[in-house]
C-alpha atoms as a PDB file:
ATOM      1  CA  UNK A   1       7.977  16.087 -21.400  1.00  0.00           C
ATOM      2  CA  UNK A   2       7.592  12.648 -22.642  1.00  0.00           C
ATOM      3  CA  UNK A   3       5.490  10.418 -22.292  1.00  0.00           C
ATOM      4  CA  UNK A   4       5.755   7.071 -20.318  1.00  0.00           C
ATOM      5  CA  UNK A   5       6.431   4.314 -21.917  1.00  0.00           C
ATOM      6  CA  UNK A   6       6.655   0.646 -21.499  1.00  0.00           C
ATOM      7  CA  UNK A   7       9.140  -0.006 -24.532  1.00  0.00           C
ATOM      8  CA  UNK A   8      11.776   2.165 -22.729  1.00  0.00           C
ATOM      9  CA  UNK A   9      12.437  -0.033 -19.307  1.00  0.00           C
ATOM     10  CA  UNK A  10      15.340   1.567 -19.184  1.00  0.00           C
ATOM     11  CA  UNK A  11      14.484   4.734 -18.581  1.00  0.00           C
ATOM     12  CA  UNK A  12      12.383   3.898 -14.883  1.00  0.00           C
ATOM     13  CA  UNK A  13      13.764   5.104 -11.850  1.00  0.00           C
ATOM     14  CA  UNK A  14      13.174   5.706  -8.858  1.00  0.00           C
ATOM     15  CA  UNK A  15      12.999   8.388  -5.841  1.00  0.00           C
ATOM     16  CA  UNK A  16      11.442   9.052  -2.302  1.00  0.00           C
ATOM     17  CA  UNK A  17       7.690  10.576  -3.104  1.00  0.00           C
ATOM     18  CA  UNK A  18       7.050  14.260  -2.054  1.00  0.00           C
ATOM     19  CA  UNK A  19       3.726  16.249  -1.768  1.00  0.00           C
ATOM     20  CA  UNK A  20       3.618  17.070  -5.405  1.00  0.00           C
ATOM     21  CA  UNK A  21       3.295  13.986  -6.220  1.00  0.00           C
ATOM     22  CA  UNK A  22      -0.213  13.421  -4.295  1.00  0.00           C
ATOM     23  CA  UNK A  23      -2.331  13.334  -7.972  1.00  0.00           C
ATOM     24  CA  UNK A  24      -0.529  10.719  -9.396  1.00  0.00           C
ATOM     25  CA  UNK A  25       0.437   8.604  -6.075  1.00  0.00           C
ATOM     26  CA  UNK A  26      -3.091   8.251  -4.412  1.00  0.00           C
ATOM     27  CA  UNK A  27      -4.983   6.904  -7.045  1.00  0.00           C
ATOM     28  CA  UNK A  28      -2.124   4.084  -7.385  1.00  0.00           C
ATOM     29  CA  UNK A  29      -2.125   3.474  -3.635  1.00  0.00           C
ATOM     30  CA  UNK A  30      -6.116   2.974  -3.341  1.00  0.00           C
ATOM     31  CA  UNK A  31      -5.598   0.963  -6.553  1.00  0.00           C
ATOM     32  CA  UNK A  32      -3.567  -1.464  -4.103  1.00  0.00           C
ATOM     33  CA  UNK A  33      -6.638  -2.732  -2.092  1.00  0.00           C
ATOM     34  CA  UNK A  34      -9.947  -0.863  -3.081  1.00  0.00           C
ATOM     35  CA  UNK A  35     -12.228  -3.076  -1.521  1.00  0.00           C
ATOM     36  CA  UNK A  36     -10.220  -2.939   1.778  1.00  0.00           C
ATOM     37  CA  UNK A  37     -10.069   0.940   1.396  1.00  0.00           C
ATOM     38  CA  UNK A  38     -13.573   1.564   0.164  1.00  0.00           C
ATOM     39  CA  UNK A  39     -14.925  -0.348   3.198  1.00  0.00           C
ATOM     40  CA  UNK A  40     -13.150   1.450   6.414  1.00  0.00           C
ATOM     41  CA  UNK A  41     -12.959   4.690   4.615  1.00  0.00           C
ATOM     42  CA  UNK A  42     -15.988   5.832   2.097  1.00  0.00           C
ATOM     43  CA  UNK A  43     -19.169   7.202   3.967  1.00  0.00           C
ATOM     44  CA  UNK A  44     -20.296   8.832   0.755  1.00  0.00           C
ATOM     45  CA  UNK A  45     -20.707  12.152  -0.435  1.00  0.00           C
ATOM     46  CA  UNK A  46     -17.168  13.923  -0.061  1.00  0.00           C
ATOM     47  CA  UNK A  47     -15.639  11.823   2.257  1.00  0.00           C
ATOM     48  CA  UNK A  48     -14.729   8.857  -0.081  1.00  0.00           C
ATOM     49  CA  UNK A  49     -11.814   6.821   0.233  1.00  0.00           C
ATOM     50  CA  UNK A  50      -9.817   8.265  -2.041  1.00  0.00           C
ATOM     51  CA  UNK A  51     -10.212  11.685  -0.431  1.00  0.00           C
ATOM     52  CA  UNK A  52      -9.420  10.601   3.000  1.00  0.00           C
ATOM     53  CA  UNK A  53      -5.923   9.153   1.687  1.00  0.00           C
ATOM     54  CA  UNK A  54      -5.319  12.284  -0.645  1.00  0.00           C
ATOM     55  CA  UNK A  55      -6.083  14.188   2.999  1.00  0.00           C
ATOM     56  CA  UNK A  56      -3.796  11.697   4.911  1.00  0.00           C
ATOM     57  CA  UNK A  57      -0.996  11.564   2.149  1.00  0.00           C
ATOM     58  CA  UNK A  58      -0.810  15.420   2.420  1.00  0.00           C
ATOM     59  CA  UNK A  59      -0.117  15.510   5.983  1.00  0.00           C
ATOM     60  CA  UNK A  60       2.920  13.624   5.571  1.00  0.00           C
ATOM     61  CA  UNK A  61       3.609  11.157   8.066  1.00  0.00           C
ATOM     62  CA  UNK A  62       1.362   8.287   9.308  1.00  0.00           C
ATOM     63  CA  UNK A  63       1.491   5.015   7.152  1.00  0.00           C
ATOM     64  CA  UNK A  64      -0.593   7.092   4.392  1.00  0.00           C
ATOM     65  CA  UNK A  65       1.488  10.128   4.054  1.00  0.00           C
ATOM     66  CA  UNK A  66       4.147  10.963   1.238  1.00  0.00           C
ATOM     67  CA  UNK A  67       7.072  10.502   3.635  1.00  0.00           C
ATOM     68  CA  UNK A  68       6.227   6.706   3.865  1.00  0.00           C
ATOM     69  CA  UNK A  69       6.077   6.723   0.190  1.00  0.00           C
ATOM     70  CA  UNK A  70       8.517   5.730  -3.183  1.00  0.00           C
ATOM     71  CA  UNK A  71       7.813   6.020  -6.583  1.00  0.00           C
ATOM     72  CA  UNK A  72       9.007   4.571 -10.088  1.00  0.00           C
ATOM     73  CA  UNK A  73       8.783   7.281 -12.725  1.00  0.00           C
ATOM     74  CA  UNK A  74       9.690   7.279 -16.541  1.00  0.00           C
ATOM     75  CA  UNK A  75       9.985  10.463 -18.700  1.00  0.00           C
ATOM     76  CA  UNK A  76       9.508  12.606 -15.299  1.00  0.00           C
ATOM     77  CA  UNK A  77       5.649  10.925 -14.965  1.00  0.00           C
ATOM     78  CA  UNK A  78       4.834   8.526 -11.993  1.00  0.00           C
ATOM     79  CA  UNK A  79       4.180   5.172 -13.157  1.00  0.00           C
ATOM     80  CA  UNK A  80       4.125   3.451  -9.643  1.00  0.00           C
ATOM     81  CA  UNK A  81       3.730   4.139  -5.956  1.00  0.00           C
ATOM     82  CA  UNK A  82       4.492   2.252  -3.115  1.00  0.00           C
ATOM     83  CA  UNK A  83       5.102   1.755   0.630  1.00  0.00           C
ATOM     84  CA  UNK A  84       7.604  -0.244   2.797  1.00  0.00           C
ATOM     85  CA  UNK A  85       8.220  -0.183   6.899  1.00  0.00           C
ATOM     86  CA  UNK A  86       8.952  -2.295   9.685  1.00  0.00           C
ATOM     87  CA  UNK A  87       6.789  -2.986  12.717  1.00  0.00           C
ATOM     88  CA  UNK A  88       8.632  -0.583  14.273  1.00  0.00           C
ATOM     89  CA  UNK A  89       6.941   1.974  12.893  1.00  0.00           C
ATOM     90  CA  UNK A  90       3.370   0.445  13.589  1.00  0.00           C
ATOM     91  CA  UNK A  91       2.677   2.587  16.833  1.00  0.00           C
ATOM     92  CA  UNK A  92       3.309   5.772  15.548  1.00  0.00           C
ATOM     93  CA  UNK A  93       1.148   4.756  12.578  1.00  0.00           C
ATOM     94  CA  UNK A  94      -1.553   4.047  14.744  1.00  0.00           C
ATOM     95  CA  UNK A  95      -1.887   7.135  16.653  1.00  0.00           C
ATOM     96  CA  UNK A  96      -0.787   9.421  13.302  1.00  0.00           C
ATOM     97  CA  UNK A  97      -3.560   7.591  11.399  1.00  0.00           C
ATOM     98  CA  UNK A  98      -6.262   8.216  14.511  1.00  0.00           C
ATOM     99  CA  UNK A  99      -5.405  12.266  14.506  1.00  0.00           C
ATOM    100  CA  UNK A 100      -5.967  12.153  10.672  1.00  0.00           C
ATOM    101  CA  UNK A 101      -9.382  10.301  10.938  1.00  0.00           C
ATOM    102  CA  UNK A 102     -10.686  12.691  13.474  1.00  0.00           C
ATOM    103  CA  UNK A 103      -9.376  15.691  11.526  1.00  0.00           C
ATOM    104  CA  UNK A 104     -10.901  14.068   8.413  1.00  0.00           C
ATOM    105  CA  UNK A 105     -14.406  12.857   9.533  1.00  0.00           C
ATOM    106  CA  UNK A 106     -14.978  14.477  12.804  1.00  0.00           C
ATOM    107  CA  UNK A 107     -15.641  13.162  16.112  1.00  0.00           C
ATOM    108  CA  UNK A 108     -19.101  11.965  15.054  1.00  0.00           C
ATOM    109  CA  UNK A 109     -17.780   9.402  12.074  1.00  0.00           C
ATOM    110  CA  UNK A 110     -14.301   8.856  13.172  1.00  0.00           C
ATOM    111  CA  UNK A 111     -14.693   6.255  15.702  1.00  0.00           C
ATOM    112  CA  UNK A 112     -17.208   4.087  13.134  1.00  0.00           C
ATOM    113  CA  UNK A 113     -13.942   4.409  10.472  1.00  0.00           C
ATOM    114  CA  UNK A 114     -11.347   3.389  13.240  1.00  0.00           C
ATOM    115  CA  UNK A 115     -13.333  -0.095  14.323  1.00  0.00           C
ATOM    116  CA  UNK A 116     -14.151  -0.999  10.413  1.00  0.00           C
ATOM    117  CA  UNK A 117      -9.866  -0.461  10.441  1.00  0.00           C
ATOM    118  CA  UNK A 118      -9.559  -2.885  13.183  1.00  0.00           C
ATOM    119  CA  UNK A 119     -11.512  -5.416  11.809  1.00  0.00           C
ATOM    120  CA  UNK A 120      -9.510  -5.429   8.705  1.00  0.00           C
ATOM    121  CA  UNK A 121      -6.522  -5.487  10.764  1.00  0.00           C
ATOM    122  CA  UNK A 122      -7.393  -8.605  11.927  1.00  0.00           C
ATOM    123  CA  UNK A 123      -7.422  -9.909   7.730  1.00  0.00           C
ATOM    124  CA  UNK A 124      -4.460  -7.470   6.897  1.00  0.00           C
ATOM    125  CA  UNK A 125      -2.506  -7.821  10.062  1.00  0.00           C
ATOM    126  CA  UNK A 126       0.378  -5.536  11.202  1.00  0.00           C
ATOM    127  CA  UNK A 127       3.940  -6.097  10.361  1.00  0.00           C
ATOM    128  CA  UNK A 128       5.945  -7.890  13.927  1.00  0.00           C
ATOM    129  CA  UNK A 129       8.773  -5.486  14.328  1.00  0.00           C
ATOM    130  CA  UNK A 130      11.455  -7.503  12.894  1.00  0.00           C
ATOM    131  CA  UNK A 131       9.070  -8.194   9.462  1.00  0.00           C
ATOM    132  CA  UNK A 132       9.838  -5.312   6.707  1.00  0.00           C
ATOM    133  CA  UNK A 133       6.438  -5.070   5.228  1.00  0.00           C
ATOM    134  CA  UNK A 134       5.669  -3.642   1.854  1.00  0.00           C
ATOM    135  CA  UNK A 135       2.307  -2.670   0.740  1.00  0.00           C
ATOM    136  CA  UNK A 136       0.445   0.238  -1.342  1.00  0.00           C
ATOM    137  CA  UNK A 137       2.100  -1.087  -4.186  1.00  0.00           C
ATOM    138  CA  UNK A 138       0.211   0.600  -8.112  1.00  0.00           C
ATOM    139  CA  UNK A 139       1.339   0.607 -11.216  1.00  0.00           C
ATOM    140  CA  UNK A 140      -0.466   2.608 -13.681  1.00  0.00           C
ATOM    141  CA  UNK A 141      -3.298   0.819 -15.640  1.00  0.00           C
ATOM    142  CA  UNK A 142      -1.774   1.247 -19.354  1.00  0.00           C
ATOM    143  CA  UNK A 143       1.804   0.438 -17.964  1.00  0.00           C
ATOM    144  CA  UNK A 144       1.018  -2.740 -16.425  1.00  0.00           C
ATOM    145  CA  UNK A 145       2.734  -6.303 -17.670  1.00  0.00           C
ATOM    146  CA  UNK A 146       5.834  -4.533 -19.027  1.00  0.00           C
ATOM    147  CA  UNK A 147       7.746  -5.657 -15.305  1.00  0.00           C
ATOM    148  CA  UNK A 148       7.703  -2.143 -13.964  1.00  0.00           C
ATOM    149  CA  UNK A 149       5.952  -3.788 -10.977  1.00  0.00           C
ATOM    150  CA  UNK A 150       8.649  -6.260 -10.270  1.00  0.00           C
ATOM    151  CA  UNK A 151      11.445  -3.712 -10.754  1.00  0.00           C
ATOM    152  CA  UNK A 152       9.943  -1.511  -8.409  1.00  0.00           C
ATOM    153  CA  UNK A 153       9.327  -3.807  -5.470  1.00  0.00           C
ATOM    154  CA  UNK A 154      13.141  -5.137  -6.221  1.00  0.00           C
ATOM    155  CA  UNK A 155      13.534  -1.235  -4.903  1.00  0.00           C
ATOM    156  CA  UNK A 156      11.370  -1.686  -2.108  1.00  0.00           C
ATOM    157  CA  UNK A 157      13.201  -4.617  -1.404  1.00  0.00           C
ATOM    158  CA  UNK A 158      16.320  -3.030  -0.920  1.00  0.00           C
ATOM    159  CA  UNK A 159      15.843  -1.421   2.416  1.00  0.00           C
ATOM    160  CA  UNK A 160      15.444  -5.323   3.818  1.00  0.00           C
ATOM    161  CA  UNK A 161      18.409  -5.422   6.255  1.00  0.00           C
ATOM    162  CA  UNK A 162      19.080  -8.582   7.581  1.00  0.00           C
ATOM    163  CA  UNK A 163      20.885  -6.809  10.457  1.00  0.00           C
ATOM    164  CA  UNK A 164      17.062  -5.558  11.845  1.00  0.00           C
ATOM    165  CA  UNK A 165      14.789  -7.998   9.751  1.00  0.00           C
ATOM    166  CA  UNK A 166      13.788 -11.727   9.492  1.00  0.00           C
ATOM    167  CA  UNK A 167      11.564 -11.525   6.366  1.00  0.00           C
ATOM    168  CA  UNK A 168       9.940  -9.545   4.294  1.00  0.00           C
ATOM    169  CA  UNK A 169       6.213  -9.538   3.947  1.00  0.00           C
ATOM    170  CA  UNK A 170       3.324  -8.474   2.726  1.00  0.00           C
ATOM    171  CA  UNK A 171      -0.519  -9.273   1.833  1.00  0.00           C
ATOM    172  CA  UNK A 172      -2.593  -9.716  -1.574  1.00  0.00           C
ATOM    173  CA  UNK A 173      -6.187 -10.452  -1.922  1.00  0.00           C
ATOM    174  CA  UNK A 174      -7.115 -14.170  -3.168  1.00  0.00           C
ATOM    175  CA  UNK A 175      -9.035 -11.943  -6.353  1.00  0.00           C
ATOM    176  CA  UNK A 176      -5.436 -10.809  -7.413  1.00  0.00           C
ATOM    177  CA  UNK A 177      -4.110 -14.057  -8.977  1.00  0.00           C
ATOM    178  CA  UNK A 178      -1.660 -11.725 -10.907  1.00  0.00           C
ATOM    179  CA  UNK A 179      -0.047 -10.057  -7.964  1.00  0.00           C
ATOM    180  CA  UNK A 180       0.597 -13.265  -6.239  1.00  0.00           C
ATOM    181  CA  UNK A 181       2.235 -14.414  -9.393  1.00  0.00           C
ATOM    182  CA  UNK A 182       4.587 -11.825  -9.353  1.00  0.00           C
ATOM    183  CA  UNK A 183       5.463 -11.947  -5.909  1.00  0.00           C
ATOM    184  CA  UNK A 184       6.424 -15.248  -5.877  1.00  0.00           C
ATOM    185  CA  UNK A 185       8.787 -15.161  -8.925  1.00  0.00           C
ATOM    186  CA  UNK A 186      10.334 -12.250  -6.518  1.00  0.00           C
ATOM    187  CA  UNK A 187      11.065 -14.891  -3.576  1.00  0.00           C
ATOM    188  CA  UNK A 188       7.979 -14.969  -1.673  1.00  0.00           C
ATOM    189  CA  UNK A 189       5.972 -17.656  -0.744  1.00  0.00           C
ATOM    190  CA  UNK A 190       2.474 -17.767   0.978  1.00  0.00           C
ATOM    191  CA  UNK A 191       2.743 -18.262   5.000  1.00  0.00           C
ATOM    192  CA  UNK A 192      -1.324 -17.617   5.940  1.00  0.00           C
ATOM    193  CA  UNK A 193      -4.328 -17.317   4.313  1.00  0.00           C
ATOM    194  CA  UNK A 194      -7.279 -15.376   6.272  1.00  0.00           C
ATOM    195  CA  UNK A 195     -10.922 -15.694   5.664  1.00  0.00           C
ATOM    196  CA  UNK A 196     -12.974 -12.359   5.326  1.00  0.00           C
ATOM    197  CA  UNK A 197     -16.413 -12.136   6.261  1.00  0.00           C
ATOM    198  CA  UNK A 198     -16.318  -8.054   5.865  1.00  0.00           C
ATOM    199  CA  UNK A 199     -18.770  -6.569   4.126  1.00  0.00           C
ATOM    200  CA  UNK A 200     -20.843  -3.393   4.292  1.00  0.00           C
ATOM    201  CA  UNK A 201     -22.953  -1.787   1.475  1.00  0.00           C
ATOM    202  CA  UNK A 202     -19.505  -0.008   0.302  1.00  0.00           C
ATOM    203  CA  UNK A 203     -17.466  -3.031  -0.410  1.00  0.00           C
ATOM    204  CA  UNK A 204     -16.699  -6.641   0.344  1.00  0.00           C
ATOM    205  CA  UNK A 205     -13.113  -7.637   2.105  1.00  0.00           C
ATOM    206  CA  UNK A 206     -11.897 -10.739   0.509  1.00  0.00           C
ATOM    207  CA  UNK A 207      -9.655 -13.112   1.481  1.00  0.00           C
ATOM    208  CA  UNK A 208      -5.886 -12.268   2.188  1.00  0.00           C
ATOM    209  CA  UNK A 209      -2.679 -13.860   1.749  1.00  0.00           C
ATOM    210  CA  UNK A 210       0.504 -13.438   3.771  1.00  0.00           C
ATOM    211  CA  UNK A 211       3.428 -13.846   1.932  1.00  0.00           C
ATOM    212  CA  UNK A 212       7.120 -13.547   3.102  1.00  0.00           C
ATOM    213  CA  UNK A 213      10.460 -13.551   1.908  1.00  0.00           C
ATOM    214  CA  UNK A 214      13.183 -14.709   3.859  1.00  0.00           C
ATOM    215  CA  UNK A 215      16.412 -12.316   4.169  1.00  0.00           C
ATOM    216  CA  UNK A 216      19.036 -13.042   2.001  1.00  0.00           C
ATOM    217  CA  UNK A 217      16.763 -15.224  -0.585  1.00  0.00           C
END
């Protein structure tokens, strides 16, 4: 098989994710907001972040699960991962993502993990059902700054339909400078900024930005 590789842009493409693709795909979608995702859903021991979304990508659907899910991949090896929805799909989210946190942690945690998920919802709001919201976005570490991040959410942006959406949108942390660069040589520009006093001894929240992108831009 070979090996990804940055010199070969060329070769990236891109597909719908699938189940088999949970070892490569979950590490790149916690690498999208670890702070956010360490503090709703780590409680130590075996029920880290990470294995809650590897748990919630498996199941399928939900805004965590593989269905919800594209990825870039060059030589046959995933080399990004990413999600994009409207706010349609924001209720059945909801109660999808509830059933897999009381599955996950049990009746006993599950509640504490669904109120730390409504705070940040009120940092990292909910897409309005005619926003197309894209988020989850990782590229692998060593194939970073070689544009495989821009041509990928170009793909994400093509299911923008101007015939069901008014923007596009999404949200990047205020310590991600170079995420915020890219997205606004893609069209978007920053609509809200939301402070973040979230904090617990797994991780700090920072600051958010909304940014959208009109359709047709």
């Amino acid at each position: 098989m070979t090996e990804p590789s940055a010199e070969n842009p060329a070769a990236l493409t891109f597909r719908a994710a699938t189940p088999a693709d949970v070892a490569d795909a979950v590490p790149l979608i916690y690498s999208s907001g670890p702070a956010a995702f360490d503090y709703v859903f780590n409680i130590g021991g075996r029920r880290g972040a990470q294995e809650f979304l590897r748990f919630a990508y498996l199941q399928g659907g939900g805004e965590f699960g593989w269905r919800n899910h594209r990825v870039a991949e060059i030589g046959g090896r995933v080399a990004a991962a990413g999600a994009a929805f409207d706010g349609r799909a924001v209720l059945h989210f909801t109660i999808a993502g509830a059933l897999q946190i009381l599955r996950f942690y049990g009746p006993i945690h599950a509640w504490g993990v669904m109120v730390r998920g409504l705070r940040v919802e009120a940092i990292i709001r909910p897409p309005r059902a005619e926003e197309y919201y894209l988020c989850h976005v990782g590229v692998r570490e060593e194939l970073r700054g070689h544009g495989i991040g821009a041509r990928f959410m170009r793909n994400l942006l093509e299911g923008l339909d101007a015939d069901r959406h008014r923007c596009a949108t999404l949200d990047v942390a205020v310590t991600n400078p170079r995420a915020q660069l890219l997205y606004e040589r893609l069209g978007f520009a920053v609509s809200a900024l939301r402070t973040s006093l979230l904090e617990n001894r797994r991780a700090r929240v920072p600051d958010h930005r909304r940014m959208s992108h009109p359709v047709g831009t």
